[in-house]
PDB file of N, CA and C in Angstrom:
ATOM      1  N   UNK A   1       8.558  14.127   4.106  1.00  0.00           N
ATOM      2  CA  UNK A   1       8.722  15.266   4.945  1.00  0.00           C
ATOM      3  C   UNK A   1       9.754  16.184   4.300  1.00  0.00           C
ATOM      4  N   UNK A   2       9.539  17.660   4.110  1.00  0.00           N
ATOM      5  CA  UNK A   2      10.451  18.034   3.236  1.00  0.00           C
ATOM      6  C   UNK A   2      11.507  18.808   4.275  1.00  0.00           C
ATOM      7  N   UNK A   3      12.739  19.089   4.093  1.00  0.00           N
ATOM      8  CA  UNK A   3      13.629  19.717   5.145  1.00  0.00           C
ATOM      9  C   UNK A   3      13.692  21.205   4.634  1.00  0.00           C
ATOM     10  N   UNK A   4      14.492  22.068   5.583  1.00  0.00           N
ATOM     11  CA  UNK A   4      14.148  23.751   5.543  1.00  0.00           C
ATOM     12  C   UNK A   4      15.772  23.309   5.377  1.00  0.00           C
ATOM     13  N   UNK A   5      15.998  24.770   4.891  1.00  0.00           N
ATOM     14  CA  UNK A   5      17.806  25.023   5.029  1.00  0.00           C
ATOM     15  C   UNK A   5      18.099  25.599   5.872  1.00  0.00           C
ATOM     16  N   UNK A   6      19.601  25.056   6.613  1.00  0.00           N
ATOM     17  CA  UNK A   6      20.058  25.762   7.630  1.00  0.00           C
ATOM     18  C   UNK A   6      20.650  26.649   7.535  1.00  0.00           C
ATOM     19  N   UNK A   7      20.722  27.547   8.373  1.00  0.00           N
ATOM     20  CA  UNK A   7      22.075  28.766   7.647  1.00  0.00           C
ATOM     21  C   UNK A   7      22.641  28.685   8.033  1.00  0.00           C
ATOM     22  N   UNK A   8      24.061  28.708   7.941  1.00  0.00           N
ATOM     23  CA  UNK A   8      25.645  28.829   9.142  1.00  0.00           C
ATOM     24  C   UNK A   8      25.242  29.363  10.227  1.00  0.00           C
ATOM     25  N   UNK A   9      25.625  29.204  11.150  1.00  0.00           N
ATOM     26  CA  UNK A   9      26.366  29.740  12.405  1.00  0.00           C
ATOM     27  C   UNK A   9      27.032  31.018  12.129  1.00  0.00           C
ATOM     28  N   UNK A  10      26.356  32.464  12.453  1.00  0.00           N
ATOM     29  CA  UNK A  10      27.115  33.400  12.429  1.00  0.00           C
ATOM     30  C   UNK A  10      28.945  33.646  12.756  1.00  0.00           C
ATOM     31  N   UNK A  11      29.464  34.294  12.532  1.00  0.00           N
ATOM     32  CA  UNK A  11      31.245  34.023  13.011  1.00  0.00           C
ATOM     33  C   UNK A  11      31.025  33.866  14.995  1.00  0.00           C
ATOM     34  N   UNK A  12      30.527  34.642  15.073  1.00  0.00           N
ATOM     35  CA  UNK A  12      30.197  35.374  16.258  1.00  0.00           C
ATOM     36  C   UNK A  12      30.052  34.279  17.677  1.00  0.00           C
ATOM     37  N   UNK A  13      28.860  33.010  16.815  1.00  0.00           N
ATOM     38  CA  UNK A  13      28.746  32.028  17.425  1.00  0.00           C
ATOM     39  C   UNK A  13      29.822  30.651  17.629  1.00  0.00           C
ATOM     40  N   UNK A  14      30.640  30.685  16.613  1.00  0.00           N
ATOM     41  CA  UNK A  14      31.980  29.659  16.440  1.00  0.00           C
ATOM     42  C   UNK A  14      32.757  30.650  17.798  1.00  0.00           C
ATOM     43  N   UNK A  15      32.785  31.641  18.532  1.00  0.00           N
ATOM     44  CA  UNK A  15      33.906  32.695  19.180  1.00  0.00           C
ATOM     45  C   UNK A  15      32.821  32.442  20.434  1.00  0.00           C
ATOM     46  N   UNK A  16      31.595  31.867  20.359  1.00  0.00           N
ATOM     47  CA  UNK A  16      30.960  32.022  21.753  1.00  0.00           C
ATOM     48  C   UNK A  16      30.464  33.212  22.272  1.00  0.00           C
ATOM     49  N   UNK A  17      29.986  34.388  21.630  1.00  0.00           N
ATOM     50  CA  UNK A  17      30.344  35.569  22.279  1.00  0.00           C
ATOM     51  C   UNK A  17      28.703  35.625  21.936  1.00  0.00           C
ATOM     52  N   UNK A  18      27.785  34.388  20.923  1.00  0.00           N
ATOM     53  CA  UNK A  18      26.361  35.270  20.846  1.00  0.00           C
ATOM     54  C   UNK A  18      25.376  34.176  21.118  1.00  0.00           C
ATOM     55  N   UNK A  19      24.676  34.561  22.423  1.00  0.00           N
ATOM     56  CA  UNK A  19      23.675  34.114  22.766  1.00  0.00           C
ATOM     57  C   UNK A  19      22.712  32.982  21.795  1.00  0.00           C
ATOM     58  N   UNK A  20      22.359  32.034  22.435  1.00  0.00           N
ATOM     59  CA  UNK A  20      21.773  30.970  21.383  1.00  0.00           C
ATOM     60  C   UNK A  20      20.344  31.702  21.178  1.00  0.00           C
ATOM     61  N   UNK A  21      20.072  32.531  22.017  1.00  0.00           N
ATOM     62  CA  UNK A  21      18.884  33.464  21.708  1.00  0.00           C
ATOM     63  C   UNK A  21      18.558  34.017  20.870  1.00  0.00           C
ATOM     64  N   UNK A  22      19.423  34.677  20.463  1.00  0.00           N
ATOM     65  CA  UNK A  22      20.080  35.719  19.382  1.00  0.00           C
ATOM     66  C   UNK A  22      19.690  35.059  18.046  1.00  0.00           C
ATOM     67  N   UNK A  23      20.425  33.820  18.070  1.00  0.00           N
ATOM     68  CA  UNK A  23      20.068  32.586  16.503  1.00  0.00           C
ATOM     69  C   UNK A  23      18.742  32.512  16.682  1.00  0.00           C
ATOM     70  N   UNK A  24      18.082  32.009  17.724  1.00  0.00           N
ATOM     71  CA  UNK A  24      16.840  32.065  17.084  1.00  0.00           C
ATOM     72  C   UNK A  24      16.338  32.817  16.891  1.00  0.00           C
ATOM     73  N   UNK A  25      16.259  34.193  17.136  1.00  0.00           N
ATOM     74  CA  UNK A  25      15.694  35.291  16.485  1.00  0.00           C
ATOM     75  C   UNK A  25      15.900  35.731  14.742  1.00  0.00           C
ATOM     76  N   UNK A  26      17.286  34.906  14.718  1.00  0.00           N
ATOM     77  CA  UNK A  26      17.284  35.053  13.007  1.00  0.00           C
ATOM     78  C   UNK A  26      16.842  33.893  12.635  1.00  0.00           C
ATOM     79  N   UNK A  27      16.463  32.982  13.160  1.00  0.00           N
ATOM     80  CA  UNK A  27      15.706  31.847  12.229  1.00  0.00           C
ATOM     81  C   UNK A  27      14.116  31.158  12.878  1.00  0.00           C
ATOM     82  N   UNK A  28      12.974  32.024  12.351  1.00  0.00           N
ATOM     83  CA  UNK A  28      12.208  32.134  13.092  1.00  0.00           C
ATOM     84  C   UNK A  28      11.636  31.044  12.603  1.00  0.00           C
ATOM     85  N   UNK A  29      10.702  30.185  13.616  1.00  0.00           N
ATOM     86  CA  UNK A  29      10.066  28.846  12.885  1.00  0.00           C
ATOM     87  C   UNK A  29       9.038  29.475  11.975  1.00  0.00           C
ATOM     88  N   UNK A  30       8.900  27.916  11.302  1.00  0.00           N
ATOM     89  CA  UNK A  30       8.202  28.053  10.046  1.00  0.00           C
ATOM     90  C   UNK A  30       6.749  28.221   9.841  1.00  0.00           C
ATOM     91  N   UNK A  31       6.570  29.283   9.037  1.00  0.00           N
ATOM     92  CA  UNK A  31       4.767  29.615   9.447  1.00  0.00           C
ATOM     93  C   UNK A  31       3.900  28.455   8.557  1.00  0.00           C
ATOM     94  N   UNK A  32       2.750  29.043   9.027  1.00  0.00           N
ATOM     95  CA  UNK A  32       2.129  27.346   9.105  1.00  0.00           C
ATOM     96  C   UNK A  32       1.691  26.872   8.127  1.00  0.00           C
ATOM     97  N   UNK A  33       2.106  27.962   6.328  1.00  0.00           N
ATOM     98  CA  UNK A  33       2.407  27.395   5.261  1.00  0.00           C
ATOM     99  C   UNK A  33       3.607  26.804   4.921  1.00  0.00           C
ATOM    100  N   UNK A  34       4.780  26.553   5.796  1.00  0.00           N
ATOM    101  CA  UNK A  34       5.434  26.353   5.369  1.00  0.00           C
ATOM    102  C   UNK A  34       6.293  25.077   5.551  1.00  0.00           C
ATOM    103  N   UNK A  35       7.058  24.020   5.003  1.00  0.00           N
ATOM    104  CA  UNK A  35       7.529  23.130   5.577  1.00  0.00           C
ATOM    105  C   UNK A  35       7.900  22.843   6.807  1.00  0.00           C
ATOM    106  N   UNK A  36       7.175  21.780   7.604  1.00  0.00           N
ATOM    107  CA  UNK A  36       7.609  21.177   9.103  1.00  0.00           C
ATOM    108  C   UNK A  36       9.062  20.990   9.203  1.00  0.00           C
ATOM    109  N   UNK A  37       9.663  21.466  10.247  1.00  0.00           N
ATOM    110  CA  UNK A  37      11.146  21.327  10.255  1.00  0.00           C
ATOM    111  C   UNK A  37      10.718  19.914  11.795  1.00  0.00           C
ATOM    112  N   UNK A  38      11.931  18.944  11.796  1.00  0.00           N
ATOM    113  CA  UNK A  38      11.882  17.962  12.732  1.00  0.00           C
ATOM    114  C   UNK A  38      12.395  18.373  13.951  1.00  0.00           C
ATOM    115  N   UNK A  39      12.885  19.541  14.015  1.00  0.00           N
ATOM    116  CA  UNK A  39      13.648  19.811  15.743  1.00  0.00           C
ATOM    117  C   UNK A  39      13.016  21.212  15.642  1.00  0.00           C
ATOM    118  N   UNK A  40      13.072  21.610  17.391  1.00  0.00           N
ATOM    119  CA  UNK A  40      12.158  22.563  17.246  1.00  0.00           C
ATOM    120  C   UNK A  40      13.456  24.127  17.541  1.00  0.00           C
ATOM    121  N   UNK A  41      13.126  25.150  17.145  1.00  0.00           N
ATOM    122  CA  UNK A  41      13.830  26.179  17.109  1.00  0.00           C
ATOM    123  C   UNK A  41      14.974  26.534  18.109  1.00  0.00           C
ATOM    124  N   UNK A  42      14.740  25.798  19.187  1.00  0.00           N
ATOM    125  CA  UNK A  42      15.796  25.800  20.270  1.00  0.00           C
ATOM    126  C   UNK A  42      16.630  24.926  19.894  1.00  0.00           C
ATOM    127  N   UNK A  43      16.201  23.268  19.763  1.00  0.00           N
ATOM    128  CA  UNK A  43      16.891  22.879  19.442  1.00  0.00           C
ATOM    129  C   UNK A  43      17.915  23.092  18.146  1.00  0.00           C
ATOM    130  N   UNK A  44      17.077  23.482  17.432  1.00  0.00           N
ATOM    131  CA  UNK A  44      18.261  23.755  16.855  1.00  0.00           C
ATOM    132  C   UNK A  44      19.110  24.705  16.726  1.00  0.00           C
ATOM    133  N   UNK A  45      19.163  25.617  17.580  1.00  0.00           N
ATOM    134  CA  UNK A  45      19.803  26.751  17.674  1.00  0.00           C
ATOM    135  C   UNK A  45      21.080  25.997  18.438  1.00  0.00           C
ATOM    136  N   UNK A  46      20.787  25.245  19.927  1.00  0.00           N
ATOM    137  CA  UNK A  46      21.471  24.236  20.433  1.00  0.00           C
ATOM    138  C   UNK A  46      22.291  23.250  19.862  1.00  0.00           C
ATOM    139  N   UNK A  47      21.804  22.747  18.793  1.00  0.00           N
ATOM    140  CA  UNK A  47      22.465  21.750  18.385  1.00  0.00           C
ATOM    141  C   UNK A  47      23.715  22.898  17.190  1.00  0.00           C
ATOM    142  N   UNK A  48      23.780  23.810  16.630  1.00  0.00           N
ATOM    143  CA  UNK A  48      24.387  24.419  15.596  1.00  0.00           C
ATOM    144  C   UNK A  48      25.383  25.153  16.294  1.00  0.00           C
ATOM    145  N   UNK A  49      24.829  25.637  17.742  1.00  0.00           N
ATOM    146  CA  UNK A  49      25.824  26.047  19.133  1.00  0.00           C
ATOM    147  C   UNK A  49      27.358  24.976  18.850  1.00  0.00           C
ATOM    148  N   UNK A  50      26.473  23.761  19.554  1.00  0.00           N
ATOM    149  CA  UNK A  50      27.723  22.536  19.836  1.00  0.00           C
ATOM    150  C   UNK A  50      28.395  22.605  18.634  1.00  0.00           C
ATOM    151  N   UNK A  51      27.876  22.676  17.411  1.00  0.00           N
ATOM    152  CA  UNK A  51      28.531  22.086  16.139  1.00  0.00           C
ATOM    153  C   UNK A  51      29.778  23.555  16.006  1.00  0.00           C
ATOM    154  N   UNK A  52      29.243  24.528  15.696  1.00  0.00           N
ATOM    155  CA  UNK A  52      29.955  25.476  15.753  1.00  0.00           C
ATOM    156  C   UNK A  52      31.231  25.694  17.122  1.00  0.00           C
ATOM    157  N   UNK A  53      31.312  25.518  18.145  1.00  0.00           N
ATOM    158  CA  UNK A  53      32.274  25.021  19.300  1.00  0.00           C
ATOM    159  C   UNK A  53      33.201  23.947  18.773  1.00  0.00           C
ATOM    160  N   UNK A  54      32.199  23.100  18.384  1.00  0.00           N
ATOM    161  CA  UNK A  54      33.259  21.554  17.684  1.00  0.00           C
ATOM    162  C   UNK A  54      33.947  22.047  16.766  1.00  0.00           C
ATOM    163  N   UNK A  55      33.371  22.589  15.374  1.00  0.00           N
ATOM    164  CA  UNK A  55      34.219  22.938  14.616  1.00  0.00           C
ATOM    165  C   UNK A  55      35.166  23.814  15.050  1.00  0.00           C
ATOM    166  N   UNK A  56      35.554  24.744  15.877  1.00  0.00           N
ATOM    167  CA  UNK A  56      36.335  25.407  16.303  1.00  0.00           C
ATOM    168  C   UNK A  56      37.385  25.484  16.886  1.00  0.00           C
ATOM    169  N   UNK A  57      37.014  23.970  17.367  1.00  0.00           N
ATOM    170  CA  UNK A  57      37.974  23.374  18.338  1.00  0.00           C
ATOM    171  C   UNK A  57      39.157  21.940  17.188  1.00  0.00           C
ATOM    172  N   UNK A  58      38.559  21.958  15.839  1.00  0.00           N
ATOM    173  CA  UNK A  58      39.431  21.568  14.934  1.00  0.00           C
ATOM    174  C   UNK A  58      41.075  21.669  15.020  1.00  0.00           C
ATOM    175  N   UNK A  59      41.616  20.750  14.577  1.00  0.00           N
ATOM    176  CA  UNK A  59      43.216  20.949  14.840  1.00  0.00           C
ATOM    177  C   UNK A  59      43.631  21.203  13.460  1.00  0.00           C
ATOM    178  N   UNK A  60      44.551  22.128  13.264  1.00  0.00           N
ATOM    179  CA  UNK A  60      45.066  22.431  12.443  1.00  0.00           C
ATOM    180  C   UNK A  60      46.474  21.765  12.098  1.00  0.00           C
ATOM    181  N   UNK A  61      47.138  21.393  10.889  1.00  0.00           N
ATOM    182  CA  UNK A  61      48.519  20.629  11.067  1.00  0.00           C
ATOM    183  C   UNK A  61      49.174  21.591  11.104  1.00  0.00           C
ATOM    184  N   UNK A  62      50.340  21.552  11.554  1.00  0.00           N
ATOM    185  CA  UNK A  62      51.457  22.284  11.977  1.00  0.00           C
ATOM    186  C   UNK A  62      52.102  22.999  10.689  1.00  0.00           C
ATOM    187  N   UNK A  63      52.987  23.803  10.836  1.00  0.00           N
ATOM    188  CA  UNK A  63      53.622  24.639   9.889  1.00  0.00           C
ATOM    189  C   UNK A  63      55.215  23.607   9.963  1.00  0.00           C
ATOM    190  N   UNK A  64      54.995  23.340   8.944  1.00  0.00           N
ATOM    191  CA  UNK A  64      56.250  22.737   8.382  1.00  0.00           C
ATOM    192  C   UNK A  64      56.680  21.439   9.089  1.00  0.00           C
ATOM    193  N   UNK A  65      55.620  21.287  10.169  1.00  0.00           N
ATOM    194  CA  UNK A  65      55.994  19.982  10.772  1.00  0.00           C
ATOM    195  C   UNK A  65      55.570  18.737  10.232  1.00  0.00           C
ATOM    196  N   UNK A  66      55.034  17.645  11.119  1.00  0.00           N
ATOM    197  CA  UNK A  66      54.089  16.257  10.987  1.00  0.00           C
ATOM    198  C   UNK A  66      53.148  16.594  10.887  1.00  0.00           C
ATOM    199  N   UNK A  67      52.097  16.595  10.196  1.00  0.00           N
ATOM    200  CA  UNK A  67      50.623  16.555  10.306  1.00  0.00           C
ATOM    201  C   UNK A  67      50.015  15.790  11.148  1.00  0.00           C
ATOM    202  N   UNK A  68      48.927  16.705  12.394  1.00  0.00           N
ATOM    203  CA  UNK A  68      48.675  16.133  13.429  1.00  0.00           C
ATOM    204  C   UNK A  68      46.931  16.160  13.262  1.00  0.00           C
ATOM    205  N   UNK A  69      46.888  15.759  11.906  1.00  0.00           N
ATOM    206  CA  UNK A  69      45.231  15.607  11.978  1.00  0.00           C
ATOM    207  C   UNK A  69      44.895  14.252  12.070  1.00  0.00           C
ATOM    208  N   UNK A  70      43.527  13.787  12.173  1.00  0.00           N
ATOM    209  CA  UNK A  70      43.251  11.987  12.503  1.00  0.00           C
ATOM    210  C   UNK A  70      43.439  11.856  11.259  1.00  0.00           C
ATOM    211  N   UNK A  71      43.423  12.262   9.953  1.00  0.00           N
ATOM    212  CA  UNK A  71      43.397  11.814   8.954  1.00  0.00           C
ATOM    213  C   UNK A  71      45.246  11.503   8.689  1.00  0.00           C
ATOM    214  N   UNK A  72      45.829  12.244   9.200  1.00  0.00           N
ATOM    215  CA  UNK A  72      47.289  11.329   9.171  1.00  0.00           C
ATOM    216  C   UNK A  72      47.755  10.616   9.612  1.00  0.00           C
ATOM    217  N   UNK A  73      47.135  10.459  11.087  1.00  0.00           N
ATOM    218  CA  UNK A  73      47.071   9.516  12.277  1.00  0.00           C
ATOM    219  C   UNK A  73      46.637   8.064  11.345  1.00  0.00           C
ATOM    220  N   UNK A  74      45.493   8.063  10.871  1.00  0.00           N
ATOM    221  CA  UNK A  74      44.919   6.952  10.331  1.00  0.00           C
ATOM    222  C   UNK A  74      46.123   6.456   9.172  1.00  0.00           C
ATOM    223  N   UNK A  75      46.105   7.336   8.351  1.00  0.00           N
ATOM    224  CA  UNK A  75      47.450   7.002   7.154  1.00  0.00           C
ATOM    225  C   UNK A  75      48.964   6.410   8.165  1.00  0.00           C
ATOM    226  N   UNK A  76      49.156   7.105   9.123  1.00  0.00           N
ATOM    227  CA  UNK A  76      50.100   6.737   9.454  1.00  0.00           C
ATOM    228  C   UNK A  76      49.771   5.010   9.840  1.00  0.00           C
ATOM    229  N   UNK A  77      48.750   4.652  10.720  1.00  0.00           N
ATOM    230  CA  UNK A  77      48.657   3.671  11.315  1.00  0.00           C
ATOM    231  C   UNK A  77      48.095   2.484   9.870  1.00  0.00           C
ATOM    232  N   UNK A  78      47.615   2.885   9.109  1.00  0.00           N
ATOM    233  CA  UNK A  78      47.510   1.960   8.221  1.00  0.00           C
ATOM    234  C   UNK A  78      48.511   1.551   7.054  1.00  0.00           C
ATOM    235  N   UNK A  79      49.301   2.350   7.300  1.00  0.00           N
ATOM    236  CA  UNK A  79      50.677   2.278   6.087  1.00  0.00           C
ATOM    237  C   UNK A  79      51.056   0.928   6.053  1.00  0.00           C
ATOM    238  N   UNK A  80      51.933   0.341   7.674  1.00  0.00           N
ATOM    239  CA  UNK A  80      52.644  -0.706   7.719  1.00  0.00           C
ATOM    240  C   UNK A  80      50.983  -1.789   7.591  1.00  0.00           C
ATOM    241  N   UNK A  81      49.889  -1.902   8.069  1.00  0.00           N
ATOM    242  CA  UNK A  81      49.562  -3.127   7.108  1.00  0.00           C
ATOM    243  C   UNK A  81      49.351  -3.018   5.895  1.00  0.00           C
ATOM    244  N   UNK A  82      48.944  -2.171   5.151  1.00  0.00           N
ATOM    245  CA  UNK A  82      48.687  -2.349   3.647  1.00  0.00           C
ATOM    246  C   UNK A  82      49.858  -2.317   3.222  1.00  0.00           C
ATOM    247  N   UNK A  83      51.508  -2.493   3.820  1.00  0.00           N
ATOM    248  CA  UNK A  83      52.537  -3.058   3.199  1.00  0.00           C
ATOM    249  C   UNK A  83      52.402  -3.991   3.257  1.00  0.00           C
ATOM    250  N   UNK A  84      52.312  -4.745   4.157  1.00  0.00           N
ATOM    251  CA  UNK A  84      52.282  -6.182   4.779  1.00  0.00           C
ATOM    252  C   UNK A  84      51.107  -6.905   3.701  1.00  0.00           C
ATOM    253  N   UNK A  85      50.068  -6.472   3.282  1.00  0.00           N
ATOM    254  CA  UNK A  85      49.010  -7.051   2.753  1.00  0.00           C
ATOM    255  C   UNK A  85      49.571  -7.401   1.179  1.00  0.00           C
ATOM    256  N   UNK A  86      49.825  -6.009   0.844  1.00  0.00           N
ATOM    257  CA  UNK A  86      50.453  -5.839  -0.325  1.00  0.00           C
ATOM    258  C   UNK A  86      51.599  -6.747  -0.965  1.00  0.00           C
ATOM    259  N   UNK A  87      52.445  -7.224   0.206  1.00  0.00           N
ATOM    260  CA  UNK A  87      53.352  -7.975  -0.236  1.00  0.00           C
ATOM    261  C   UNK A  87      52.857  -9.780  -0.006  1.00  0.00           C
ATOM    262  N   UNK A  88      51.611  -9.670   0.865  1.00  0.00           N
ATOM    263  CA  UNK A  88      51.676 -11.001   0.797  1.00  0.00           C
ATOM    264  C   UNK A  88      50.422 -11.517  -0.365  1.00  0.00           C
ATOM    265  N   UNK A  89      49.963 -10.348  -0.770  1.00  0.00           N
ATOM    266  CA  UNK A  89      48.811 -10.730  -1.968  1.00  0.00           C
ATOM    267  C   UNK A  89      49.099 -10.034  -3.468  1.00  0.00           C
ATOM    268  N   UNK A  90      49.936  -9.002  -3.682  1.00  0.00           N
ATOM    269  CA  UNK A  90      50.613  -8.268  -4.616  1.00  0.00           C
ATOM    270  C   UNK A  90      50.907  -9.670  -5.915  1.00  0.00           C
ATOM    271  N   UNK A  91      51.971 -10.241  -5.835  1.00  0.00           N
ATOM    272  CA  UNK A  91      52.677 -11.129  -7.108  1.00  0.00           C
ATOM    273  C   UNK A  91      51.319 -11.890  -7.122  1.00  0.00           C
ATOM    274  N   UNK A  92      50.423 -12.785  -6.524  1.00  0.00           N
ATOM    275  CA  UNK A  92      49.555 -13.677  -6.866  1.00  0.00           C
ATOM    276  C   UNK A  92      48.501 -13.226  -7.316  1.00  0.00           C
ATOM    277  N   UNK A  93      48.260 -11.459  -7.227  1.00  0.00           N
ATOM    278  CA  UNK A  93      47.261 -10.774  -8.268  1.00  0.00           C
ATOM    279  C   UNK A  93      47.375 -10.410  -9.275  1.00  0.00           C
ATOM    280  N   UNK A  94      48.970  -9.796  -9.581  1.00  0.00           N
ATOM    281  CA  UNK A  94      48.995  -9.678 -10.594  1.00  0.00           C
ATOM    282  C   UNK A  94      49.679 -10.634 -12.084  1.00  0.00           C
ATOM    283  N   UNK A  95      49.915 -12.191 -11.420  1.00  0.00           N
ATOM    284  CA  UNK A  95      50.516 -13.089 -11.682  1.00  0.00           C
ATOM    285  C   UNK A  95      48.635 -13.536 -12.051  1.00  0.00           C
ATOM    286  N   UNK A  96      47.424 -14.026 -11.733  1.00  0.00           N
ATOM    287  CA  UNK A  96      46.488 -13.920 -12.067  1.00  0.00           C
ATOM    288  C   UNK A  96      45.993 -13.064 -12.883  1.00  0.00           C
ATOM    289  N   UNK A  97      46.029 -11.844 -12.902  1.00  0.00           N
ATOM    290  CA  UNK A  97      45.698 -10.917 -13.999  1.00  0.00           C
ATOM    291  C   UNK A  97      46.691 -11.069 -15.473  1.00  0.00           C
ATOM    292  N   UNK A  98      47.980 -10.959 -15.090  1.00  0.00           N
ATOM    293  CA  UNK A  98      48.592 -11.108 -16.291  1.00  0.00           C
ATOM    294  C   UNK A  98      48.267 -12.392 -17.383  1.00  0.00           C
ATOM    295  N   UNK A  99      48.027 -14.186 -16.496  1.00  0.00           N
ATOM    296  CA  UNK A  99      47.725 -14.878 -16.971  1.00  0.00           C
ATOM    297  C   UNK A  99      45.986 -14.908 -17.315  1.00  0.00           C
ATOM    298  N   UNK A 100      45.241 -14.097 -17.034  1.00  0.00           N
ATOM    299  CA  UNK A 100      43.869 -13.601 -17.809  1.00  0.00           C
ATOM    300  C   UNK A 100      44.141 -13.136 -18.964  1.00  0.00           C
ATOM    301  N   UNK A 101      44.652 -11.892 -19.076  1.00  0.00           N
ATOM    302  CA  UNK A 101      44.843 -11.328 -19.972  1.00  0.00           C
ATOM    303  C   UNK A 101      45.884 -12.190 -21.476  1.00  0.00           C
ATOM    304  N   UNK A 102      46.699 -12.993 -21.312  1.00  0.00           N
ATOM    305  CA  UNK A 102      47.389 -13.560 -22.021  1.00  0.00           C
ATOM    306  C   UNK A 102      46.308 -14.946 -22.562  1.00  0.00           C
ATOM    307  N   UNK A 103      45.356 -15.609 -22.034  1.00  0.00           N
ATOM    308  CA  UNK A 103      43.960 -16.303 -22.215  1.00  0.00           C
ATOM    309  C   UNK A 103      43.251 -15.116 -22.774  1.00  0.00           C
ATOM    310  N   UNK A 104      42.495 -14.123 -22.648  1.00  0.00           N
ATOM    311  CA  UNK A 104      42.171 -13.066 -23.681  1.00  0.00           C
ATOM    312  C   UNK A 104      42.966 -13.114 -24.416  1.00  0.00           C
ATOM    313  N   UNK A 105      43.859 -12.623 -24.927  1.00  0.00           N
ATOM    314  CA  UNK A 105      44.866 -12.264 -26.080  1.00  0.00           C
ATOM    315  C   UNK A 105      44.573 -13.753 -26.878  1.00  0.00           C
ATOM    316  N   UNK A 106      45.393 -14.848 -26.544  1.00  0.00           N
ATOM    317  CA  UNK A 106      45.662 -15.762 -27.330  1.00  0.00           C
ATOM    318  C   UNK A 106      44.207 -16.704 -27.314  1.00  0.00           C
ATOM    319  N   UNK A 107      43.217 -16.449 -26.787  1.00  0.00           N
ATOM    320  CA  UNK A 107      42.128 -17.083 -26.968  1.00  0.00           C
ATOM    321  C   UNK A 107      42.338 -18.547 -26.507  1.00  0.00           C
ATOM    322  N   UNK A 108      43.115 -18.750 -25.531  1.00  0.00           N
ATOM    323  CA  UNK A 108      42.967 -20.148 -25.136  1.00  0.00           C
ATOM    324  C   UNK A 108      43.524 -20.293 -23.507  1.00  0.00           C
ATOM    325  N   UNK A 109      42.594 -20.954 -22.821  1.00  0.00           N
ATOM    326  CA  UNK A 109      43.052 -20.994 -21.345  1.00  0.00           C
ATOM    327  C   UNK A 109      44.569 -21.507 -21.134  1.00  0.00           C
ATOM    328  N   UNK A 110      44.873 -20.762 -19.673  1.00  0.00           N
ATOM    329  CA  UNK A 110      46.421 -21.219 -19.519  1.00  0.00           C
ATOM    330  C   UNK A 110      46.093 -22.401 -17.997  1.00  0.00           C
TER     331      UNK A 110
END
C-alpha cells in the first residue's frame, strides 16, 4: 500500500483559529489514479488538528533555570541508579576486559 505525504499543519492551525474544514480543502483526497491513503480526509484533517494542539502545548525549559522537559525529568531520575549500577559492576568489567586484552597481547590465558 503506498502512503501520500502529509503537509504540516498550517501556523494558523497550531493557534486554533482555522477550521478543520479549511485543511481539508487544501488537501483534497486522492483521485482515483492516485495512491489509496488509509484514513479518510476528515480524519485526517482531525487527527493533524490534535497533533498540532499537542505540539503546541510543548514545554519549553526555562531561561537560565532547571530544565523542565521529560527528557530531564528522565536524566534526572535515572542518574542515581546508573551510579549505583556503575559502581557495583564498573571494576569487575573493566578488571575482565583489561585481563582479555593482556591474554590477547601475551597470547596466553590468565
Amino acid at each position: 500500500m503506498a502512503r501520500t505525504a502529509i503537509k504540516p499543519a498550517p501556523e494558523s492551525v497550531a493557534a486554533g483559529t482555522v477550521a478543520p474544514e479549511a485543511i481539508a480543502a487544501e488537501n483534497p483526497a486522492p483521485k482515483s489514479g492516485a495512491a489509496e491513503t488509509m484514513l479518510s480526509v476528515e480524519s485526517e484533517v482531525a487527527t493533524r488538528h490534535s497533533l498540532s494542539a499537542l505540539s503546541a502545548m510543548v514545554v519549553k525549559p526555562q531561561e537560565g533555570g532547571r530544565d523542565n522537559t521529560l527528557e530531564s525529568l528522565v536524566r534526572e531520575l535515572l542518574r542515581p541508579m546508573m551510579k549505583d549500577w556503575l559502581d557495583a559492576h564498573l571494576p569487575d568489567l573493566v578488571e575482565a576486559m583489561v585481563a582479555k586484552e593482556i591474554a590477547r597481547i601475551t597470547g596466553r590465558a590468565l
